[in-house]
PDB file of N, CA and C in Angstrom:
ATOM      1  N   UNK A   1      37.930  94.668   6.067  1.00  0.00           N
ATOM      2  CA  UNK A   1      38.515  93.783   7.078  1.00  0.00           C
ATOM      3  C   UNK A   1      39.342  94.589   8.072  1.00  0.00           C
ATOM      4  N   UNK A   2      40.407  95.568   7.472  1.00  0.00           N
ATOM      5  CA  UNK A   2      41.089  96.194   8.483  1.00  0.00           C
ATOM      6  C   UNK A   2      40.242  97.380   9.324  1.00  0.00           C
ATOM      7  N   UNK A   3      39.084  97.567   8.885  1.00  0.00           N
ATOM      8  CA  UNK A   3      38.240  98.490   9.785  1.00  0.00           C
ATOM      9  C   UNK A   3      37.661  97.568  10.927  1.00  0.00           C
ATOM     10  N   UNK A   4      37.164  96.410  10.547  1.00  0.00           N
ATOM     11  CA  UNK A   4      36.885  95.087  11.299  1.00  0.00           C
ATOM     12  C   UNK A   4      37.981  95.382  12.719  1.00  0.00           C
ATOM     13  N   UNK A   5      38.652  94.697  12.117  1.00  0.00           N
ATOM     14  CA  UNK A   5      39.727  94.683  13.226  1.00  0.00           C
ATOM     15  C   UNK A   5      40.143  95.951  13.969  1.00  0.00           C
ATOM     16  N   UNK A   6      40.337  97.029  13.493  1.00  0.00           N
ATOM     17  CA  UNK A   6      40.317  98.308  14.336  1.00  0.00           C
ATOM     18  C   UNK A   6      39.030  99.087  15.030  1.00  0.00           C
ATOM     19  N   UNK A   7      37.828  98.208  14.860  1.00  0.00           N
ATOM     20  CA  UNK A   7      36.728  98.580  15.887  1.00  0.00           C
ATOM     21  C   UNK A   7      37.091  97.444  16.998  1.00  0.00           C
ATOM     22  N   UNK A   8      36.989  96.043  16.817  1.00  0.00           N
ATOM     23  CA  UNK A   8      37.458  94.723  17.733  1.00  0.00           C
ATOM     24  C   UNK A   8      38.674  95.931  18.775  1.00  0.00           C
ATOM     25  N   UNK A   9      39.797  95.946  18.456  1.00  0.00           N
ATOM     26  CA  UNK A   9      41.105  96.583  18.880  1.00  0.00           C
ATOM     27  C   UNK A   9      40.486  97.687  19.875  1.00  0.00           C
ATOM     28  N   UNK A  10      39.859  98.809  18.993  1.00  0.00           N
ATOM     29  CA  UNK A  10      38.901  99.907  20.233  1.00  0.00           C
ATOM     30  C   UNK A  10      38.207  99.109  21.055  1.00  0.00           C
ATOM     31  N   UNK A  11      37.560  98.292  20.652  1.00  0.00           N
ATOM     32  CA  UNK A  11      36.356  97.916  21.861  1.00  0.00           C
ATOM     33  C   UNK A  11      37.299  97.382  22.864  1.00  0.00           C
ATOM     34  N   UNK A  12      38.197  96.268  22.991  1.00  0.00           N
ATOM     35  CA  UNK A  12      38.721  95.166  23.955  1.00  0.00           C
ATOM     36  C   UNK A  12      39.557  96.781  24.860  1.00  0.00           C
ATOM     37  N   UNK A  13      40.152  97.504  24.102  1.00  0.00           N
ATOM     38  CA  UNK A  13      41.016  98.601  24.639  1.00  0.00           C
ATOM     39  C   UNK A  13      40.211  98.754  25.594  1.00  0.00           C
ATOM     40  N   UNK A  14      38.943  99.811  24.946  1.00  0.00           N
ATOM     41  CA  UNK A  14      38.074 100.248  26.060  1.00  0.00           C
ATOM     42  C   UNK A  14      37.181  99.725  27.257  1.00  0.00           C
ATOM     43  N   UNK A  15      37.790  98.281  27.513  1.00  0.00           N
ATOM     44  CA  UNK A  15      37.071  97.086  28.347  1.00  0.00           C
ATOM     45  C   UNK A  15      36.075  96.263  28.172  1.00  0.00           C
ATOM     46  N   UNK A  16      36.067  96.032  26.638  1.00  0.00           N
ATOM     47  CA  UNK A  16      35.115  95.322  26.275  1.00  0.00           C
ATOM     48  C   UNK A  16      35.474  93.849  26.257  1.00  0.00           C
ATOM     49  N   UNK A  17      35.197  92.696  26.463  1.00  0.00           N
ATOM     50  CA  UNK A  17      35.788  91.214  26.917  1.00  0.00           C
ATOM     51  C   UNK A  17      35.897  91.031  25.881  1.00  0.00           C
ATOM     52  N   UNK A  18      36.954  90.080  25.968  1.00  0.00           N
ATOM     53  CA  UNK A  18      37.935  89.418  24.439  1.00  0.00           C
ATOM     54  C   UNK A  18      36.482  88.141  24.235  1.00  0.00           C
ATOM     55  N   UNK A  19      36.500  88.027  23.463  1.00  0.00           N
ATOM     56  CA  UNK A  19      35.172  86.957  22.551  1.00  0.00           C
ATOM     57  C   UNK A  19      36.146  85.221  21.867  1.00  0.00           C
ATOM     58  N   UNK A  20      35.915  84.593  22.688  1.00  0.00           N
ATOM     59  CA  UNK A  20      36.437  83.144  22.344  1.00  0.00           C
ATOM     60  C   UNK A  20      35.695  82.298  21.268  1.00  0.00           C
ATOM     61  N   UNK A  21      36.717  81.952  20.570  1.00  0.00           N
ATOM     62  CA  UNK A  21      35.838  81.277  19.502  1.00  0.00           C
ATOM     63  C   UNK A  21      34.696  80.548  19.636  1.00  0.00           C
ATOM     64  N   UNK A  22      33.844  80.468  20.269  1.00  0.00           N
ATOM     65  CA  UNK A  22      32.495  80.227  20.715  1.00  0.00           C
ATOM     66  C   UNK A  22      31.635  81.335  20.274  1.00  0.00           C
ATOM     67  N   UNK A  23      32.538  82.532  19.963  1.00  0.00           N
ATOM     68  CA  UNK A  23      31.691  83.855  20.116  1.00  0.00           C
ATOM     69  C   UNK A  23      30.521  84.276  21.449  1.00  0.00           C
ATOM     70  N   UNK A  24      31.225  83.669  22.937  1.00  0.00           N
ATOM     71  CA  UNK A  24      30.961  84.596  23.680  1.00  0.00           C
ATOM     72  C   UNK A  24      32.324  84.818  24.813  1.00  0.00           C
ATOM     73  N   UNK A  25      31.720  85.966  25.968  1.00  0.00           N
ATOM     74  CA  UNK A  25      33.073  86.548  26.299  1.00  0.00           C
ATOM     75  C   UNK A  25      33.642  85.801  27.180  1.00  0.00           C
ATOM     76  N   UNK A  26      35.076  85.820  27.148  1.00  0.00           N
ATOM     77  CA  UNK A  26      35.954  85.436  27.890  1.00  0.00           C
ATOM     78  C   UNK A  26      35.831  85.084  29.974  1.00  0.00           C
ATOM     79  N   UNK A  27      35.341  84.662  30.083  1.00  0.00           N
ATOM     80  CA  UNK A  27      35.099  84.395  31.472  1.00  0.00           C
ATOM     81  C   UNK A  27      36.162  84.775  32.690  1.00  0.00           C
ATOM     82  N   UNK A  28      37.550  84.409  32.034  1.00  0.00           N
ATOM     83  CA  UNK A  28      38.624  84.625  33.001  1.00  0.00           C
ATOM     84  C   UNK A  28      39.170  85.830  32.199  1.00  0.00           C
ATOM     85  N   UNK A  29      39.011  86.825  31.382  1.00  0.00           N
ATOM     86  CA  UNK A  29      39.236  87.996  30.850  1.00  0.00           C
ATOM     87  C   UNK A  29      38.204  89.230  31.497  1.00  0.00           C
ATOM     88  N   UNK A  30      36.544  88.450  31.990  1.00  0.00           N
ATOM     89  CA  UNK A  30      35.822  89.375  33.114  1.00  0.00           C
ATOM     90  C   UNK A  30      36.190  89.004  34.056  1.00  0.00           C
ATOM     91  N   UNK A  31      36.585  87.657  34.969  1.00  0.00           N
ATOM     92  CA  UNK A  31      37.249  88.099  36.361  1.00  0.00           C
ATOM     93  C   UNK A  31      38.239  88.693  36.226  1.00  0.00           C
ATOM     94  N   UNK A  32      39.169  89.010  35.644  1.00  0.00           N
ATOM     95  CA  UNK A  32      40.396  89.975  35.603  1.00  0.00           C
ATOM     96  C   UNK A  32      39.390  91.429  35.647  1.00  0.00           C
ATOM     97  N   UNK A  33      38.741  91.729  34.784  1.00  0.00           N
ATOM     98  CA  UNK A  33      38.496  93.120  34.746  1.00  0.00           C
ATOM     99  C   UNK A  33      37.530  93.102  35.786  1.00  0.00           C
ATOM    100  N   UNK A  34      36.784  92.599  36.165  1.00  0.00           N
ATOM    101  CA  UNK A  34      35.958  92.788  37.456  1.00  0.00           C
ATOM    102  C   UNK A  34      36.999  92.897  38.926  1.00  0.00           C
ATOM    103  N   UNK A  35      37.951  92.297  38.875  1.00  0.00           N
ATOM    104  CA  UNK A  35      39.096  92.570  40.050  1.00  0.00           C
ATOM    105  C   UNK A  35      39.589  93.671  39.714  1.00  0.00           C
ATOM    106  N   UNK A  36      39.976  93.955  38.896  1.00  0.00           N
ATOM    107  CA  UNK A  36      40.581  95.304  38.479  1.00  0.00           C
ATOM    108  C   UNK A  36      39.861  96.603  38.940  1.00  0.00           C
ATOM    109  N   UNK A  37      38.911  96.513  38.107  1.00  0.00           N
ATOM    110  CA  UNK A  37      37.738  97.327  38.618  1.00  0.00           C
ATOM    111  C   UNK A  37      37.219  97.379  40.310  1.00  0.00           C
ATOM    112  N   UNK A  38      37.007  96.642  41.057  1.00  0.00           N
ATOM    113  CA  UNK A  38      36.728  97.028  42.430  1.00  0.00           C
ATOM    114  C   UNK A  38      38.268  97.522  43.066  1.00  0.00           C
ATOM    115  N   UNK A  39      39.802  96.765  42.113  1.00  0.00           N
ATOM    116  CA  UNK A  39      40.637  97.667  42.893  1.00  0.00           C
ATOM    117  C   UNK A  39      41.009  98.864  43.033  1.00  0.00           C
ATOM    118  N   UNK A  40      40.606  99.145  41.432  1.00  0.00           N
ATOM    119  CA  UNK A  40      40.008 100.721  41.244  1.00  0.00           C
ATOM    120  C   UNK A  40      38.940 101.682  41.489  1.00  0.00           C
ATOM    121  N   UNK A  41      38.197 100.799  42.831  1.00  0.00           N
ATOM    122  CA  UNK A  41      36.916 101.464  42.902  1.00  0.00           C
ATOM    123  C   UNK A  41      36.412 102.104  41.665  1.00  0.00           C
ATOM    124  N   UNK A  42      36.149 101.015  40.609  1.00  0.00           N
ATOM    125  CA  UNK A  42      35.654 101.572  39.609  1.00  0.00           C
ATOM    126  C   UNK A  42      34.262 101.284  39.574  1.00  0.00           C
ATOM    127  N   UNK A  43      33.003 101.671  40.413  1.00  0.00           N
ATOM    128  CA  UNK A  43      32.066 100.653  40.577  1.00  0.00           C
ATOM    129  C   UNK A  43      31.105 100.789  39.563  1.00  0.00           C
ATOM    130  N   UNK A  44      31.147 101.558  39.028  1.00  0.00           N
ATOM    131  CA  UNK A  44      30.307 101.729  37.272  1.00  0.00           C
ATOM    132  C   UNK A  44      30.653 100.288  36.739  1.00  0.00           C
ATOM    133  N   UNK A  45      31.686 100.209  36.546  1.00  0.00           N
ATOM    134  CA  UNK A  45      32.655  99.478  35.635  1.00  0.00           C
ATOM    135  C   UNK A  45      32.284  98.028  36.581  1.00  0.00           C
ATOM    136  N   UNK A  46      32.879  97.363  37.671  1.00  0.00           N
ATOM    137  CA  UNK A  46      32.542  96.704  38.129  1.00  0.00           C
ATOM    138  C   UNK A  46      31.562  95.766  38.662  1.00  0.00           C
ATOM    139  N   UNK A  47      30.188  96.998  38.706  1.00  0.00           N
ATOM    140  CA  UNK A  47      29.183  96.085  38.341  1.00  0.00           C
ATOM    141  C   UNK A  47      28.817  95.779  36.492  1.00  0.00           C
ATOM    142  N   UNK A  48      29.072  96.619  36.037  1.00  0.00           N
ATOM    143  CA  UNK A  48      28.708  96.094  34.331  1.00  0.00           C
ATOM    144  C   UNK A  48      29.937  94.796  34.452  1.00  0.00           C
ATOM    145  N   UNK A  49      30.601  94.494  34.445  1.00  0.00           N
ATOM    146  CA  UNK A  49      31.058  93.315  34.236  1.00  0.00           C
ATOM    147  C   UNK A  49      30.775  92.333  35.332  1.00  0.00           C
ATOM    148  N   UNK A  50      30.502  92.702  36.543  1.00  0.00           N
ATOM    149  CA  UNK A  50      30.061  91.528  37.561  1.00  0.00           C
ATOM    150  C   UNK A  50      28.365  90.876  36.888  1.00  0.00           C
ATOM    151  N   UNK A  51      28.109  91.962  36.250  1.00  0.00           N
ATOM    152  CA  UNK A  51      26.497  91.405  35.936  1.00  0.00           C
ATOM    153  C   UNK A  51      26.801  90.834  34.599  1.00  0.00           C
ATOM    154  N   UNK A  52      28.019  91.250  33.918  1.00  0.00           N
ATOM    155  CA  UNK A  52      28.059  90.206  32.522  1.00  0.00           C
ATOM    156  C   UNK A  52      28.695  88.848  32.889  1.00  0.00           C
ATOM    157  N   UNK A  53      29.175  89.073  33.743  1.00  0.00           N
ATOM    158  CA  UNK A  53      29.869  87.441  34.214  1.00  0.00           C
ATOM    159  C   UNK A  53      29.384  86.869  34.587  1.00  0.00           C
ATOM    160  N   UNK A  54      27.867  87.110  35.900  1.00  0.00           N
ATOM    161  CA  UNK A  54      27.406  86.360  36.558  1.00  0.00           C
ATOM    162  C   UNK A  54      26.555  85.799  35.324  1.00  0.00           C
ATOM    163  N   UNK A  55      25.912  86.444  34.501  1.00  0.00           N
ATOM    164  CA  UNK A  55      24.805  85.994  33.050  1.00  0.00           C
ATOM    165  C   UNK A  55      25.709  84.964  32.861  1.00  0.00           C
ATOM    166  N   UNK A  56      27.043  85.015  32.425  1.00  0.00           N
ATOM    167  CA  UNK A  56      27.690  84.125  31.535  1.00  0.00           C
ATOM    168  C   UNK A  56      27.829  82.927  32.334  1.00  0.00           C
ATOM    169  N   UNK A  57      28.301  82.842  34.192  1.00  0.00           N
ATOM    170  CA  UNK A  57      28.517  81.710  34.604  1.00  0.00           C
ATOM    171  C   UNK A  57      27.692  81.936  35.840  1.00  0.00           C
ATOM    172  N   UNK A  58      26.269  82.134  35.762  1.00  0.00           N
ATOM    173  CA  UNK A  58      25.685  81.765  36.974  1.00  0.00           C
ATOM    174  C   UNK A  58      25.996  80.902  38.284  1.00  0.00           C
ATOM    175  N   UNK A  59      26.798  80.054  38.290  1.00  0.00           N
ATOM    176  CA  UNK A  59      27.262  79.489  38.977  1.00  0.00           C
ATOM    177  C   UNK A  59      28.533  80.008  39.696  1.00  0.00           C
ATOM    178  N   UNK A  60      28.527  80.864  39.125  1.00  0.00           N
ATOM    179  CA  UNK A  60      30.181  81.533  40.089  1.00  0.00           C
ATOM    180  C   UNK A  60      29.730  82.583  41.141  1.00  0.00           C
ATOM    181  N   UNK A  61      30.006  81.749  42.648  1.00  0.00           N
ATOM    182  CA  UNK A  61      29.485  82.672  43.421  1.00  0.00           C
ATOM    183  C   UNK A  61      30.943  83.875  43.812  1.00  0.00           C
ATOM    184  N   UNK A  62      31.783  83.782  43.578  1.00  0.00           N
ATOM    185  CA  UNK A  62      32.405  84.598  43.838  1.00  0.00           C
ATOM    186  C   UNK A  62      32.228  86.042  43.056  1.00  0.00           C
ATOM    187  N   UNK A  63      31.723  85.436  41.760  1.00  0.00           N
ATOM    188  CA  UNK A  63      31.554  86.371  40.685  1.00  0.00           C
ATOM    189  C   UNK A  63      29.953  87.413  41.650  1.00  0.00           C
ATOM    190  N   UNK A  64      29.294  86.594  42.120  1.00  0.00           N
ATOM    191  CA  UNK A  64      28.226  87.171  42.814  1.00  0.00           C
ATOM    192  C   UNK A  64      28.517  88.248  43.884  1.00  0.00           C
ATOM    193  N   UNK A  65      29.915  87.665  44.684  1.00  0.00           N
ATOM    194  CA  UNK A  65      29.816  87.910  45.982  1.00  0.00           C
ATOM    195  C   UNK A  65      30.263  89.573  45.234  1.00  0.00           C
ATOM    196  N   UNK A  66      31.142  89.324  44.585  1.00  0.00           N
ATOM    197  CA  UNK A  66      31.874  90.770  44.260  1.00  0.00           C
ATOM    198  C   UNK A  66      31.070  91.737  43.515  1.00  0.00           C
ATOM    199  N   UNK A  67      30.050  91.232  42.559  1.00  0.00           N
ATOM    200  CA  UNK A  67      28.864  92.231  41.969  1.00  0.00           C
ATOM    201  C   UNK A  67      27.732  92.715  43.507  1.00  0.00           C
ATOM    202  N   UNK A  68      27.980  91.996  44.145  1.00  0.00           N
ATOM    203  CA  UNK A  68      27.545  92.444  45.774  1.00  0.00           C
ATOM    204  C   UNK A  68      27.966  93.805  46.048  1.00  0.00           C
ATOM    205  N   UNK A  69      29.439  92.923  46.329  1.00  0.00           N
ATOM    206  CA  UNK A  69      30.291  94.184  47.086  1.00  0.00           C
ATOM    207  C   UNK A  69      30.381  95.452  46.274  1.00  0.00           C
ATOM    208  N   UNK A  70      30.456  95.448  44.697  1.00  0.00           N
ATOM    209  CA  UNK A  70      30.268  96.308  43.983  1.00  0.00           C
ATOM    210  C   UNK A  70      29.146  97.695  44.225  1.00  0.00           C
ATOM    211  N   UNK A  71      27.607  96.923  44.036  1.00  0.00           N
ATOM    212  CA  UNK A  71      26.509  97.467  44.393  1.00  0.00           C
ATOM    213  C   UNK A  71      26.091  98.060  45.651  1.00  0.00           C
ATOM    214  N   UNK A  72      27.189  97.268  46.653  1.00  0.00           N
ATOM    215  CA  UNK A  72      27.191  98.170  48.019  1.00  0.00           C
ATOM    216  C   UNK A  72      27.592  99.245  48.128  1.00  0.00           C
ATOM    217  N   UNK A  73      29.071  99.504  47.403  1.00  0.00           N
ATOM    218  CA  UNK A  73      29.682 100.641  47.636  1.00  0.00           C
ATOM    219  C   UNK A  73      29.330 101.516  46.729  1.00  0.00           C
ATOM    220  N   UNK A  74      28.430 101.610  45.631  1.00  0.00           N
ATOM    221  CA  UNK A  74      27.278 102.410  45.107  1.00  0.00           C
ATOM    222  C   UNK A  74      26.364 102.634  45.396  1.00  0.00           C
ATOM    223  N   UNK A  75      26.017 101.908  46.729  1.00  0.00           N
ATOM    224  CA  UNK A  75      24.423 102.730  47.750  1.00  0.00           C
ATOM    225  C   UNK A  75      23.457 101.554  47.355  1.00  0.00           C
ATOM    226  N   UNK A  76      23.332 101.146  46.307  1.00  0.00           N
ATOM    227  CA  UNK A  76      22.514 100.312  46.184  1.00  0.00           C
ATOM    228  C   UNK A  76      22.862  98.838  46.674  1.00  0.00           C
ATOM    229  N   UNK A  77      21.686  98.878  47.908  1.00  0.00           N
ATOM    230  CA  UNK A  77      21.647  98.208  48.831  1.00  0.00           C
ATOM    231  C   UNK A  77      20.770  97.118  48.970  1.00  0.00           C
ATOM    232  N   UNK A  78      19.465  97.556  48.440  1.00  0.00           N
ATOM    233  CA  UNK A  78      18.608  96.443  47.831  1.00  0.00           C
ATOM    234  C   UNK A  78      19.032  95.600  46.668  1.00  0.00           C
ATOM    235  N   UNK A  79      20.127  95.892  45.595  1.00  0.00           N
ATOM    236  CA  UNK A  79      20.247  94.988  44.132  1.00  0.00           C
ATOM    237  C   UNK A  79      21.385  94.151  45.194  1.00  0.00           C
ATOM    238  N   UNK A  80      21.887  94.801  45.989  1.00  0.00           N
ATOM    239  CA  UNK A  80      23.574  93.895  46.575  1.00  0.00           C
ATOM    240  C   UNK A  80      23.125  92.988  47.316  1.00  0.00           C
ATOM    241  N   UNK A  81      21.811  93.447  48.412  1.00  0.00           N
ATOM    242  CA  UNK A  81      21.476  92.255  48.872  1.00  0.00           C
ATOM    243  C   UNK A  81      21.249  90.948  48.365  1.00  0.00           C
ATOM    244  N   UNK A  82      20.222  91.429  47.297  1.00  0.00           N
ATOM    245  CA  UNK A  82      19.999  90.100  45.835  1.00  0.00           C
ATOM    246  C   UNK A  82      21.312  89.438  45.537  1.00  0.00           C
ATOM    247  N   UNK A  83      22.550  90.005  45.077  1.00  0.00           N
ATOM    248  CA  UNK A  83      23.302  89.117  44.647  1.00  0.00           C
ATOM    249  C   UNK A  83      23.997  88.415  45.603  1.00  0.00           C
ATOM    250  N   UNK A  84      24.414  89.378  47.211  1.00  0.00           N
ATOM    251  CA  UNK A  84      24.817  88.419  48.227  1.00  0.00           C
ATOM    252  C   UNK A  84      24.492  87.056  48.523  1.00  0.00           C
ATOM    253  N   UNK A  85      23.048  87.047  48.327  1.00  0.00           N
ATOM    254  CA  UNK A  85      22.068  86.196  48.728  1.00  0.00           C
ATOM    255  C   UNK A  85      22.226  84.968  47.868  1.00  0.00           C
ATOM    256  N   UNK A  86      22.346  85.286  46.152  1.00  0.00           N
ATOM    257  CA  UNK A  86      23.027  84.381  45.650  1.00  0.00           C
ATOM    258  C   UNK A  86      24.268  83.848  45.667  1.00  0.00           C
ATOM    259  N   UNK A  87      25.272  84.651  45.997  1.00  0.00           N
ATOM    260  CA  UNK A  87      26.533  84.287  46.338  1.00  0.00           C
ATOM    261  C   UNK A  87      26.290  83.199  47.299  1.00  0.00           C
ATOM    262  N   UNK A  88      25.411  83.158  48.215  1.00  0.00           N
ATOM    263  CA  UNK A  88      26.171  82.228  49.531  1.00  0.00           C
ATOM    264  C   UNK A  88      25.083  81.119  49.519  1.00  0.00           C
ATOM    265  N   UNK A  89      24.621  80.635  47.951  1.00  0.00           N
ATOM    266  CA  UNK A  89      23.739  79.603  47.576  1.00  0.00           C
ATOM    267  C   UNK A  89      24.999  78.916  47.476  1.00  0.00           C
ATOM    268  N   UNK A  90      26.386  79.222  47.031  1.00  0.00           N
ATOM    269  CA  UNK A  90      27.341  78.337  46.958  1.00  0.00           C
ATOM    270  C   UNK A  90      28.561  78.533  47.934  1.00  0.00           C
ATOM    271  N   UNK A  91      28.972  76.953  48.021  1.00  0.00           N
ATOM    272  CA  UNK A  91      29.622  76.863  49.390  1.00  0.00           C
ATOM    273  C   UNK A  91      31.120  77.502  49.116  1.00  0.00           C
ATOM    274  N   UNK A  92      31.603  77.419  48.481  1.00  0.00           N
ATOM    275  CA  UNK A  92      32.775  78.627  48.437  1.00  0.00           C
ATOM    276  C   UNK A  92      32.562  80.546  49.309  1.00  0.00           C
ATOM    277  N   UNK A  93      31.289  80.807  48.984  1.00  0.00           N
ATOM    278  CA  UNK A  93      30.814  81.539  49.001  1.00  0.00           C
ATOM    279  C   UNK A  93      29.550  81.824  50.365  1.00  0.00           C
ATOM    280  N   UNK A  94      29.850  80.847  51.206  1.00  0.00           N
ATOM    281  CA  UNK A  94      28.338  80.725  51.717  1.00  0.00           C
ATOM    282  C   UNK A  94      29.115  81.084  53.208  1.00  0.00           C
ATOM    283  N   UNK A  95      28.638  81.615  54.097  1.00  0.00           N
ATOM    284  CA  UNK A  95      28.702  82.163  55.427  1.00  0.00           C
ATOM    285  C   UNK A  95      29.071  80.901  56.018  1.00  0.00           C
ATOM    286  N   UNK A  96      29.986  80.813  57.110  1.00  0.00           N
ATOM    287  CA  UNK A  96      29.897  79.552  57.773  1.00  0.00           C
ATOM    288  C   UNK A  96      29.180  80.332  59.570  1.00  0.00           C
ATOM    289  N   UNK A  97      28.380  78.371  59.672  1.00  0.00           N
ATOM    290  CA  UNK A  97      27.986  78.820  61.037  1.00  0.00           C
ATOM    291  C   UNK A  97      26.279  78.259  60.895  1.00  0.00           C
TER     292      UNK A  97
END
């Protein structure tokens, strides 16, 4: 049990999302680390959690817009377009005009 808990303890340390008794991850524990991460231009990091968040809440275009912005500032320009594109399927998120 206490090895249990001291792999859990490493993983969340090392940015792994806290797991809600549902047993899946924390939704507002990846927008924290996905903000974190683009404020750290961490864009490794930022898209692995923009792409685990968007799986988890497809519907969050903000979560889109920022796995966008992520993939932009890593060159990849064709995957950012894709998620822009979903981002602004929702109106929070959607271009006005």
């Amino acid at each position: 049990m206490r090895s249990v808990m001291l792999s859990m303890l490493v993983w969340t340390a090392c940015g792994g999302a806290l797991i809600g008794q549902d047993g899946k991850a924390d939704p507002k524990k990846l927008q924290a680390d996905l903000q974190a991460a683009i404020s750290a231009q961490n864009w490794d990091k930022a898209v692995t959690v923009g792409r685990e968040l968007t799986a988890l809440q497809p519907e969050n275009g903000s979560a889109w817009f920022q796995l966008g912005y992520a993939l932009h500032a890593q060159g990849k320009l064709d995957d950012a377009i894709v998620a822009h594109k979903k981002a602004a399927e929702f109106k929070p998120t959607r271009t006005v005009g």
